[in-house]
PDB file of N, CA and C in Angstrom:
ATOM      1  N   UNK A   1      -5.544  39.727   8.375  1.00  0.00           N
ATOM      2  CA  UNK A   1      -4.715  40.912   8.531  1.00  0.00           C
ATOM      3  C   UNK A   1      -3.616  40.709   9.573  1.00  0.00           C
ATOM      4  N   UNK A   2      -3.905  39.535  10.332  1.00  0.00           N
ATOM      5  CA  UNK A   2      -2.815  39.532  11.242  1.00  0.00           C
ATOM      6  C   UNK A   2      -1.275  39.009  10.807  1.00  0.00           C
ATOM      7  N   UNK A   3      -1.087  39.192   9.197  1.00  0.00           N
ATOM      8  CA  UNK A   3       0.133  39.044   8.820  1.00  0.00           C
ATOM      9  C   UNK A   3       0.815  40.204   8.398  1.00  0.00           C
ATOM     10  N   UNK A   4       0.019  40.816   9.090  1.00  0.00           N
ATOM     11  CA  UNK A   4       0.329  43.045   8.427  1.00  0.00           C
ATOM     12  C   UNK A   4       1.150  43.084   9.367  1.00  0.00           C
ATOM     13  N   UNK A   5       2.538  43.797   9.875  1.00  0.00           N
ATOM     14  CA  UNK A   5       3.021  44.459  10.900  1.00  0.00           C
ATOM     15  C   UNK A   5       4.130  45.497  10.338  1.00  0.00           C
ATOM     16  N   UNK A   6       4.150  46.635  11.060  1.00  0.00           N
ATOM     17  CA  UNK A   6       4.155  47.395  10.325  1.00  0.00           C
ATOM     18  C   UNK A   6       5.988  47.580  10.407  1.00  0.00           C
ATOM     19  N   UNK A   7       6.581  47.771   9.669  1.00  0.00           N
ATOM     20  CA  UNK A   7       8.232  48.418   9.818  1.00  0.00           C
ATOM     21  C   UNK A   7       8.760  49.417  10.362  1.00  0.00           C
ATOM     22  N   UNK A   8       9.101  50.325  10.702  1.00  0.00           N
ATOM     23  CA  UNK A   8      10.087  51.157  10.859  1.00  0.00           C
ATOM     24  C   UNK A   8      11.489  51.185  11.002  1.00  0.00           C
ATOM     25  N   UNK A   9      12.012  52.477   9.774  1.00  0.00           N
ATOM     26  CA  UNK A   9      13.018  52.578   9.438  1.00  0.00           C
ATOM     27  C   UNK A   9      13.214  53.755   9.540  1.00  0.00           C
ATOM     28  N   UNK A  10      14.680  53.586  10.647  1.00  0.00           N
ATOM     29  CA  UNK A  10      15.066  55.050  11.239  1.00  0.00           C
ATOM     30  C   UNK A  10      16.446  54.611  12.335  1.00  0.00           C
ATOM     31  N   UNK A  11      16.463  55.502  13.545  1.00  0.00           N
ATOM     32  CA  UNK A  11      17.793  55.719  14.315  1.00  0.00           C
ATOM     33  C   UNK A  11      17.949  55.644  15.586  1.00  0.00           C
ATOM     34  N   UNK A  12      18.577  55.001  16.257  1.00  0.00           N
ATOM     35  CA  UNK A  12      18.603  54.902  17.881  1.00  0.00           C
ATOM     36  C   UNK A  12      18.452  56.827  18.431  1.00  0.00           C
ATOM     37  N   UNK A  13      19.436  57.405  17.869  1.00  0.00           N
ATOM     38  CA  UNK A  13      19.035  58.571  18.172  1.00  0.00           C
ATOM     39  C   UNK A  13      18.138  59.765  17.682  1.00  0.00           C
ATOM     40  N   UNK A  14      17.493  59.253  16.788  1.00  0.00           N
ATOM     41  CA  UNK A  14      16.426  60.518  16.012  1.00  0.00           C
ATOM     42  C   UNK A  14      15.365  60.026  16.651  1.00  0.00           C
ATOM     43  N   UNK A  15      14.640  61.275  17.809  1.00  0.00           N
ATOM     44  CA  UNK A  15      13.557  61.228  18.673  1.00  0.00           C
ATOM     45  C   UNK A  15      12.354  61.082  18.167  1.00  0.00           C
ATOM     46  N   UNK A  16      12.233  61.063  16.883  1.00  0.00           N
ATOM     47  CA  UNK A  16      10.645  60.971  15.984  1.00  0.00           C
ATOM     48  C   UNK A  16      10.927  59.084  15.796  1.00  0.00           C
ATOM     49  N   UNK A  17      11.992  58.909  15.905  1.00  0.00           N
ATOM     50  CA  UNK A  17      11.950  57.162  15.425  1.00  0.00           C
ATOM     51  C   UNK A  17      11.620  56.980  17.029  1.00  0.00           C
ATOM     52  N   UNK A  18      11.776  57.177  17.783  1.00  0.00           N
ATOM     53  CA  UNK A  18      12.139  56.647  19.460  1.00  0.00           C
ATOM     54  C   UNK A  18      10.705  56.845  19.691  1.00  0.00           C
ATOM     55  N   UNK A  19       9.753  58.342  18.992  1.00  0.00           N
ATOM     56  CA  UNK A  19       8.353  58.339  19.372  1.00  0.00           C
ATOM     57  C   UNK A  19       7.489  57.156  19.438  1.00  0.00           C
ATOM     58  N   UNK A  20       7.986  56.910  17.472  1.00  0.00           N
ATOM     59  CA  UNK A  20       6.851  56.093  16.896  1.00  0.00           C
ATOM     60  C   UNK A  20       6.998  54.606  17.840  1.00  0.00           C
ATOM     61  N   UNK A  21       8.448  54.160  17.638  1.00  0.00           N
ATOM     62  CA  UNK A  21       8.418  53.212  18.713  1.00  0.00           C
ATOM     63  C   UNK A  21       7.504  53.375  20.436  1.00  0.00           C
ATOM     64  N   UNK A  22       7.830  54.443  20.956  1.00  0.00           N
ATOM     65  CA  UNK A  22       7.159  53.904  22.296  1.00  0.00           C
ATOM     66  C   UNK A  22       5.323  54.379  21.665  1.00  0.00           C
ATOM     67  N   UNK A  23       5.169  54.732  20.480  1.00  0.00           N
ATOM     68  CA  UNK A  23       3.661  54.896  20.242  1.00  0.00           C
ATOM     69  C   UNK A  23       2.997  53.625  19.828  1.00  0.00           C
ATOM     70  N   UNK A  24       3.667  53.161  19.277  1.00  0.00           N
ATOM     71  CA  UNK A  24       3.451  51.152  18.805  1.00  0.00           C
ATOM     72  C   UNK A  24       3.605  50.661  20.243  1.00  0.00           C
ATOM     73  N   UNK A  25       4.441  50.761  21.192  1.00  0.00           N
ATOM     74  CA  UNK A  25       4.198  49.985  22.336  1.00  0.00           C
ATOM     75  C   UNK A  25       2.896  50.420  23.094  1.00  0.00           C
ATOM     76  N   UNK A  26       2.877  51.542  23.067  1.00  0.00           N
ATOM     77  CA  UNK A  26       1.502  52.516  24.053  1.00  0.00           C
ATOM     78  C   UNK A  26      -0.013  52.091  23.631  1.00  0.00           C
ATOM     79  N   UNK A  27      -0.058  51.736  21.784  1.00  0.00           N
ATOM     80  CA  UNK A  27      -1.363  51.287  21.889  1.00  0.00           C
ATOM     81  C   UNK A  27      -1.273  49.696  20.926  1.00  0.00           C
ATOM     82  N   UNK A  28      -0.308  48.742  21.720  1.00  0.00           N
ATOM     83  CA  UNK A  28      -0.002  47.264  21.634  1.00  0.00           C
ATOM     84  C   UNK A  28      -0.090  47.134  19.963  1.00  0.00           C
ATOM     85  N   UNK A  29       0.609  47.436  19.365  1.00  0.00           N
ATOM     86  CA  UNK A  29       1.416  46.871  17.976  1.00  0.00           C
ATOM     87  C   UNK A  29       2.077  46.396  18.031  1.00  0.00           C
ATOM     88  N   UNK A  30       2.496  44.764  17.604  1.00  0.00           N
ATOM     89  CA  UNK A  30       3.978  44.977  17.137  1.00  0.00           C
ATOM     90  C   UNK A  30       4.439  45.046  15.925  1.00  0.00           C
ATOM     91  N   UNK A  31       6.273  45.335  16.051  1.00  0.00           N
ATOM     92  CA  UNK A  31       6.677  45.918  15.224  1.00  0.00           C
ATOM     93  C   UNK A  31       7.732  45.691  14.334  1.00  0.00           C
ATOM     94  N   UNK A  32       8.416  45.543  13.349  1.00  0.00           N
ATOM     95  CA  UNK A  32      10.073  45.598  13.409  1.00  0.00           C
ATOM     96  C   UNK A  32      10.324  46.743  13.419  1.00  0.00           C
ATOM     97  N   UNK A  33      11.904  46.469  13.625  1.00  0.00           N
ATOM     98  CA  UNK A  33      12.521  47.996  13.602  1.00  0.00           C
ATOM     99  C   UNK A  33      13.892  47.853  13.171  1.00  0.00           C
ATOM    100  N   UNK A  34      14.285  48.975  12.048  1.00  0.00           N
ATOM    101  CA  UNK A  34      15.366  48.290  11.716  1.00  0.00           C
ATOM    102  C   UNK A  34      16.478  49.954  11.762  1.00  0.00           C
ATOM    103  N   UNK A  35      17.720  49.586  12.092  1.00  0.00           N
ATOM    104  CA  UNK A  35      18.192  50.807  12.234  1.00  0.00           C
ATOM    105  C   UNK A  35      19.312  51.183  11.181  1.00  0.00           C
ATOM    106  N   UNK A  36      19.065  52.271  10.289  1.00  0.00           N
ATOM    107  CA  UNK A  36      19.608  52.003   9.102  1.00  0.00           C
ATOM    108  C   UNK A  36      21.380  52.773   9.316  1.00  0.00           C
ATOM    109  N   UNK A  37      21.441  52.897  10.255  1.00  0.00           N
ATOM    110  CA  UNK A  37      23.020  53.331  10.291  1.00  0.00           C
ATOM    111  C   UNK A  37      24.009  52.447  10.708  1.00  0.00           C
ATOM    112  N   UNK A  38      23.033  51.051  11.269  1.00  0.00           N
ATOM    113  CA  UNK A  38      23.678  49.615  11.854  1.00  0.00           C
ATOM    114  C   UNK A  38      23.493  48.708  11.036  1.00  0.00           C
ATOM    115  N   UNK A  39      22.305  48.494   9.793  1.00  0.00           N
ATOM    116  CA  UNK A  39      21.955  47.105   8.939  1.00  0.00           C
ATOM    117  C   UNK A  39      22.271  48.135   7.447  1.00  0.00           C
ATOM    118  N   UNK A  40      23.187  47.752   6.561  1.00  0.00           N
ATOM    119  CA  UNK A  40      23.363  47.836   5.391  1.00  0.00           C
ATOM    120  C   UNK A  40      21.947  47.919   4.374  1.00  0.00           C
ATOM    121  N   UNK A  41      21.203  46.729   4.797  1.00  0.00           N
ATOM    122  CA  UNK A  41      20.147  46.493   4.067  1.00  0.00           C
ATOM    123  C   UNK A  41      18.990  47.453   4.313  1.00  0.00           C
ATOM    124  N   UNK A  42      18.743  47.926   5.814  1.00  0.00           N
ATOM    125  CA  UNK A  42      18.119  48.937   5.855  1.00  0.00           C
ATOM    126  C   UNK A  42      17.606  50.467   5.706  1.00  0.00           C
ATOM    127  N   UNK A  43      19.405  50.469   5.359  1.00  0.00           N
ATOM    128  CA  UNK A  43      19.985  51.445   4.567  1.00  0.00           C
ATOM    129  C   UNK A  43      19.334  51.508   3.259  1.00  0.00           C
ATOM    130  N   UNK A  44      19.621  50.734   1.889  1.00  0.00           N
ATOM    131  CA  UNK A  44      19.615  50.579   1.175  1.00  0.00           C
ATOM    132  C   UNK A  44      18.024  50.532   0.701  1.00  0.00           C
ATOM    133  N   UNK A  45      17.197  49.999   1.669  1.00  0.00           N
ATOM    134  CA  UNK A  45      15.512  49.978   1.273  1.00  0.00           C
ATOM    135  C   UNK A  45      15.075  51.126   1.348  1.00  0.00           C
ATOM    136  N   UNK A  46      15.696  52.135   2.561  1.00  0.00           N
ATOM    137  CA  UNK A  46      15.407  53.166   2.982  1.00  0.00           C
ATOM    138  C   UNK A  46      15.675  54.146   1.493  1.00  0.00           C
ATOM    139  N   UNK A  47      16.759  53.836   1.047  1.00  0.00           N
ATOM    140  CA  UNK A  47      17.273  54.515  -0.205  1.00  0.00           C
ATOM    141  C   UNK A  47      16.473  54.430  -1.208  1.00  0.00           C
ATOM    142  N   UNK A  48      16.186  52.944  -1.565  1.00  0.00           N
ATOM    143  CA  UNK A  48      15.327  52.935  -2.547  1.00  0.00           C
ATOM    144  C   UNK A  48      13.432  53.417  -2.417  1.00  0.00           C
ATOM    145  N   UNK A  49      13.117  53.111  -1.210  1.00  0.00           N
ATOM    146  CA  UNK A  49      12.130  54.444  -1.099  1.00  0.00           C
ATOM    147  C   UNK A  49      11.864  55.670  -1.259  1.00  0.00           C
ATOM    148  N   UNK A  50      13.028  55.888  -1.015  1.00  0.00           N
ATOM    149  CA  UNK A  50      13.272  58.222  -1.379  1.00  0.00           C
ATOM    150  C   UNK A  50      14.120  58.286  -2.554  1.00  0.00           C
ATOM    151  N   UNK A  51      14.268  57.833  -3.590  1.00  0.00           N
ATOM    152  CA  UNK A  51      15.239  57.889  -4.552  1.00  0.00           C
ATOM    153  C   UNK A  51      16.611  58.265  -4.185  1.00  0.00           C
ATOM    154  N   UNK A  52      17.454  57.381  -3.236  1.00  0.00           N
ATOM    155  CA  UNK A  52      18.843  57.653  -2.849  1.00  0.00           C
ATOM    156  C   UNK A  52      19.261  57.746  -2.195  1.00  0.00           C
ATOM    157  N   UNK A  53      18.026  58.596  -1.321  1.00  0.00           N
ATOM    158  CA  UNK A  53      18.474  59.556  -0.270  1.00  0.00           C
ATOM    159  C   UNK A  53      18.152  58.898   1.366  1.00  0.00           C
ATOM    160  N   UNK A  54      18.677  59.285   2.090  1.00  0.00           N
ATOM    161  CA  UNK A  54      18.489  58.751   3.129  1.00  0.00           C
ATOM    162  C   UNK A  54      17.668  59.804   4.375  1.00  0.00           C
ATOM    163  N   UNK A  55      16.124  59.410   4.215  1.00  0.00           N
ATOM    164  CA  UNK A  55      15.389  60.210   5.191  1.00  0.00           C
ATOM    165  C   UNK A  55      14.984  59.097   5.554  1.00  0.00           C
ATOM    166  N   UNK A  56      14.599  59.774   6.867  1.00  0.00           N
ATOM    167  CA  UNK A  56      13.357  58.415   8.280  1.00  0.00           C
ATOM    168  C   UNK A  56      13.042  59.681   8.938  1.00  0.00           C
ATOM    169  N   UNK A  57      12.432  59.282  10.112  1.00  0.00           N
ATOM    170  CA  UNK A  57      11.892  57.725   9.562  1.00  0.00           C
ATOM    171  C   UNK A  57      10.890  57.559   8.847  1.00  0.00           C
ATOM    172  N   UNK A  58      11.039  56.298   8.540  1.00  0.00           N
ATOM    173  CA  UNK A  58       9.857  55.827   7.263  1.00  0.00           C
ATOM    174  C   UNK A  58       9.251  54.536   8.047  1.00  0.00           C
ATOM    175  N   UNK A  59       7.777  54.648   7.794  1.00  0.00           N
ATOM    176  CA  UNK A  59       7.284  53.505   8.136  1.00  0.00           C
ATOM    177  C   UNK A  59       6.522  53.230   6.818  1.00  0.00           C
ATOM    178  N   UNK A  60       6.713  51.570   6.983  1.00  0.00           N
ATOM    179  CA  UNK A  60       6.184  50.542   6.261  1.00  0.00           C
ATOM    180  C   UNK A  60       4.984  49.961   6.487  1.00  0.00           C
ATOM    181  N   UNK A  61       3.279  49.918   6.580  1.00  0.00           N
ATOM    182  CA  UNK A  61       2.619  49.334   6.921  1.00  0.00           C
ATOM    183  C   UNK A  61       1.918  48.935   5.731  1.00  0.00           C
ATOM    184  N   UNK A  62       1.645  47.213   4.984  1.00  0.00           N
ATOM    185  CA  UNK A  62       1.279  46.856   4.160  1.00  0.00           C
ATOM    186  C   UNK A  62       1.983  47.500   2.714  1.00  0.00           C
ATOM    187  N   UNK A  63       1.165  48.032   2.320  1.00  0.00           N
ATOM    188  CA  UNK A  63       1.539  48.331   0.925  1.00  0.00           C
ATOM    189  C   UNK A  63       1.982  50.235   0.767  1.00  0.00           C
ATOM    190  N   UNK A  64       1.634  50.783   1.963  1.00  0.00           N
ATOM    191  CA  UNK A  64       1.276  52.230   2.251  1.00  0.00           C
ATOM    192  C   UNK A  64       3.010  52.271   2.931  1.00  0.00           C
ATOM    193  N   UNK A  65       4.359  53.194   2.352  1.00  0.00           N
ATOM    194  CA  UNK A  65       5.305  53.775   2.680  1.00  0.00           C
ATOM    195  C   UNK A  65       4.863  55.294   2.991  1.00  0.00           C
ATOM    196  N   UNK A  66       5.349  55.563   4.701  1.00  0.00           N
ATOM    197  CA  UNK A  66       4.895  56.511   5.361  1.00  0.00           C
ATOM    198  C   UNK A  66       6.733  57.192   5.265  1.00  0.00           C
ATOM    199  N   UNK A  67       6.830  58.417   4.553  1.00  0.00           N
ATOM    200  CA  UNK A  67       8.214  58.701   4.582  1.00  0.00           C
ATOM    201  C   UNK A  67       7.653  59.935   6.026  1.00  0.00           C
ATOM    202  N   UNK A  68       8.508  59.394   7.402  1.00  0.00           N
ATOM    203  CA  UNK A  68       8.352  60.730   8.501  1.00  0.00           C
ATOM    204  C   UNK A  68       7.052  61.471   8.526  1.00  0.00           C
ATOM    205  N   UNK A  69       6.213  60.252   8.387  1.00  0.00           N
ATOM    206  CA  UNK A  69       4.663  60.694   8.858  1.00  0.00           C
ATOM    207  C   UNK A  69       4.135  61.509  10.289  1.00  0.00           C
ATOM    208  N   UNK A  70       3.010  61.560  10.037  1.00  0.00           N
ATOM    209  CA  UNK A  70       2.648  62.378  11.452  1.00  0.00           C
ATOM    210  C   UNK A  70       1.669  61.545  12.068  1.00  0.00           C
ATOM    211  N   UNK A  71       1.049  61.216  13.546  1.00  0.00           N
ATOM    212  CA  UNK A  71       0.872  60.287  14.235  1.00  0.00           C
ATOM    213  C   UNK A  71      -0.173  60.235  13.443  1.00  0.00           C
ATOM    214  N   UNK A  72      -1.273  60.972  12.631  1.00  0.00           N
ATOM    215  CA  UNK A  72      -2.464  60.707  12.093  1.00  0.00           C
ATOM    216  C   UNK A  72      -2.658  60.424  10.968  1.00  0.00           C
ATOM    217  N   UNK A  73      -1.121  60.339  10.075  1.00  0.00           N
ATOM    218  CA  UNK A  73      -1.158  59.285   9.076  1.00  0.00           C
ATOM    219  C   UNK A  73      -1.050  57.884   9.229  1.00  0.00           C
ATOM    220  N   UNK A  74       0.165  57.877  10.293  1.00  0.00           N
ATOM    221  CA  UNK A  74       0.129  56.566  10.589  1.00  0.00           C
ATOM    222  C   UNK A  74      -1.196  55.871  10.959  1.00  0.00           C
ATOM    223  N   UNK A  75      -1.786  56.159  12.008  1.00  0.00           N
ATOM    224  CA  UNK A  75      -3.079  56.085  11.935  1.00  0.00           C
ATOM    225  C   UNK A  75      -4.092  55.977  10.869  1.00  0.00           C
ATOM    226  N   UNK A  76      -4.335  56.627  10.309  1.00  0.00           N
ATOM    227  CA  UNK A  76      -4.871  56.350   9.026  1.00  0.00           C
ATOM    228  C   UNK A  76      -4.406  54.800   8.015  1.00  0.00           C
ATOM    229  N   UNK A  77      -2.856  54.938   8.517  1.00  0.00           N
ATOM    230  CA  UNK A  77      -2.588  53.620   7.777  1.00  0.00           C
ATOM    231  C   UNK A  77      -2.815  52.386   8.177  1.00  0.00           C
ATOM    232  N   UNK A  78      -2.530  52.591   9.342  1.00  0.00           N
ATOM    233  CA  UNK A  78      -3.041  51.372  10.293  1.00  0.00           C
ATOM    234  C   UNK A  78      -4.567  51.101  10.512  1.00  0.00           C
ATOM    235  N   UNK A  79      -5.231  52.156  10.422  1.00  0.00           N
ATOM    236  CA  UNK A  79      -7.051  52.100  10.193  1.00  0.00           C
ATOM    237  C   UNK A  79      -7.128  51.217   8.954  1.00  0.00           C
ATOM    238  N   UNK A  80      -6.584  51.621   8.414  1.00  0.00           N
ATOM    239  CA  UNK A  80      -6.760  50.950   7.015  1.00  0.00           C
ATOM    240  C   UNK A  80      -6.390  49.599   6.885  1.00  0.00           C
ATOM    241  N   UNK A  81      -5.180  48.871   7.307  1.00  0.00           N
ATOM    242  CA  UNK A  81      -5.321  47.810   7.539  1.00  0.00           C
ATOM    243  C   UNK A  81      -5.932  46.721   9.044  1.00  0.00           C
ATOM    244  N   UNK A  82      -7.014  47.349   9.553  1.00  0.00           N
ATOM    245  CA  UNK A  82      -7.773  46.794  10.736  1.00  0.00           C
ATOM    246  C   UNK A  82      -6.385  46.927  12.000  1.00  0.00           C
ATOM    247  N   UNK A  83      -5.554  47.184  11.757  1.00  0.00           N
ATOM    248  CA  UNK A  83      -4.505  47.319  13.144  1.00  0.00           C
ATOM    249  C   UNK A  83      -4.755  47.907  14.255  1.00  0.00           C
ATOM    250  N   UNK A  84      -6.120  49.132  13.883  1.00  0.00           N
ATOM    251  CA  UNK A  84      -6.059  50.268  14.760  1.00  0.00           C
ATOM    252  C   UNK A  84      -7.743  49.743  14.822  1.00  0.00           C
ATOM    253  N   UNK A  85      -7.681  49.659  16.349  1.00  0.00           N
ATOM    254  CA  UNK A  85      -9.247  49.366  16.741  1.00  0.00           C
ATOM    255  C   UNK A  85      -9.552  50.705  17.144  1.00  0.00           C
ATOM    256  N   UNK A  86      -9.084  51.717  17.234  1.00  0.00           N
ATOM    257  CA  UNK A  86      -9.546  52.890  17.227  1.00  0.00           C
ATOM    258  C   UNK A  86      -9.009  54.066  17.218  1.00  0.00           C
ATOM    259  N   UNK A  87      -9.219  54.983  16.379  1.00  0.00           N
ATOM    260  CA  UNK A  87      -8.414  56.128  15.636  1.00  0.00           C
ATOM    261  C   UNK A  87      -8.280  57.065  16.475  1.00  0.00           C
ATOM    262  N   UNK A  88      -6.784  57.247  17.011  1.00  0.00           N
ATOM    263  CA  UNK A  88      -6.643  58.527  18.203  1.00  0.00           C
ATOM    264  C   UNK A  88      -6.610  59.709  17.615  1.00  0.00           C
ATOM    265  N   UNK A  89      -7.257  60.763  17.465  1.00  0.00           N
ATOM    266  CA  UNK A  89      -6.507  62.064  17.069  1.00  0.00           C
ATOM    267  C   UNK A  89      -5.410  62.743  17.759  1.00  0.00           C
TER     268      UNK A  89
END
């Protein structure tokens, strides 16, 4: 599993992307992060996830697209792929 890490796709300034980031640092994930108003391509994945449209953030973990989840999905997703040694509520 240690080839799982999870994505996020979102905005230097949208405070739910800035969360999830310092929440991946707070309980040691790492991460990419891609910012879709600066990478074309991140744009465009982001698009083809929501049919077009451009919402975030979205996280990517394994096979599970989290469109602007809430900390206990993510969680859940990350439980699911062994990332999360233990499930915060």
């Amino acid at each position: 599993m240690d080839s799982i890490k999870p994505t996020l796709y979102g905005t230097d300034w949208c405070p739910k992307t800035t969360g999830f980031k310092n929440y991946f640092q707070l309980i040691g994930i790492r991460y990419d992060y891609y910012n879709v108003e600066k990478d074309p391509e991140a744009e465009q994945a982001v698009k083809d996830m929501n049919g077009g449209k451009i919402k975030f953030p979205m996280v990517v973990v394994g096979e599970k697209k989290l469109k602007n989840p809430s900390i206990q999905d993510l969680n859940i997703a990350l439980n699911s792929y062994g990332l999360l040694s233990q499930q915060t509520e």
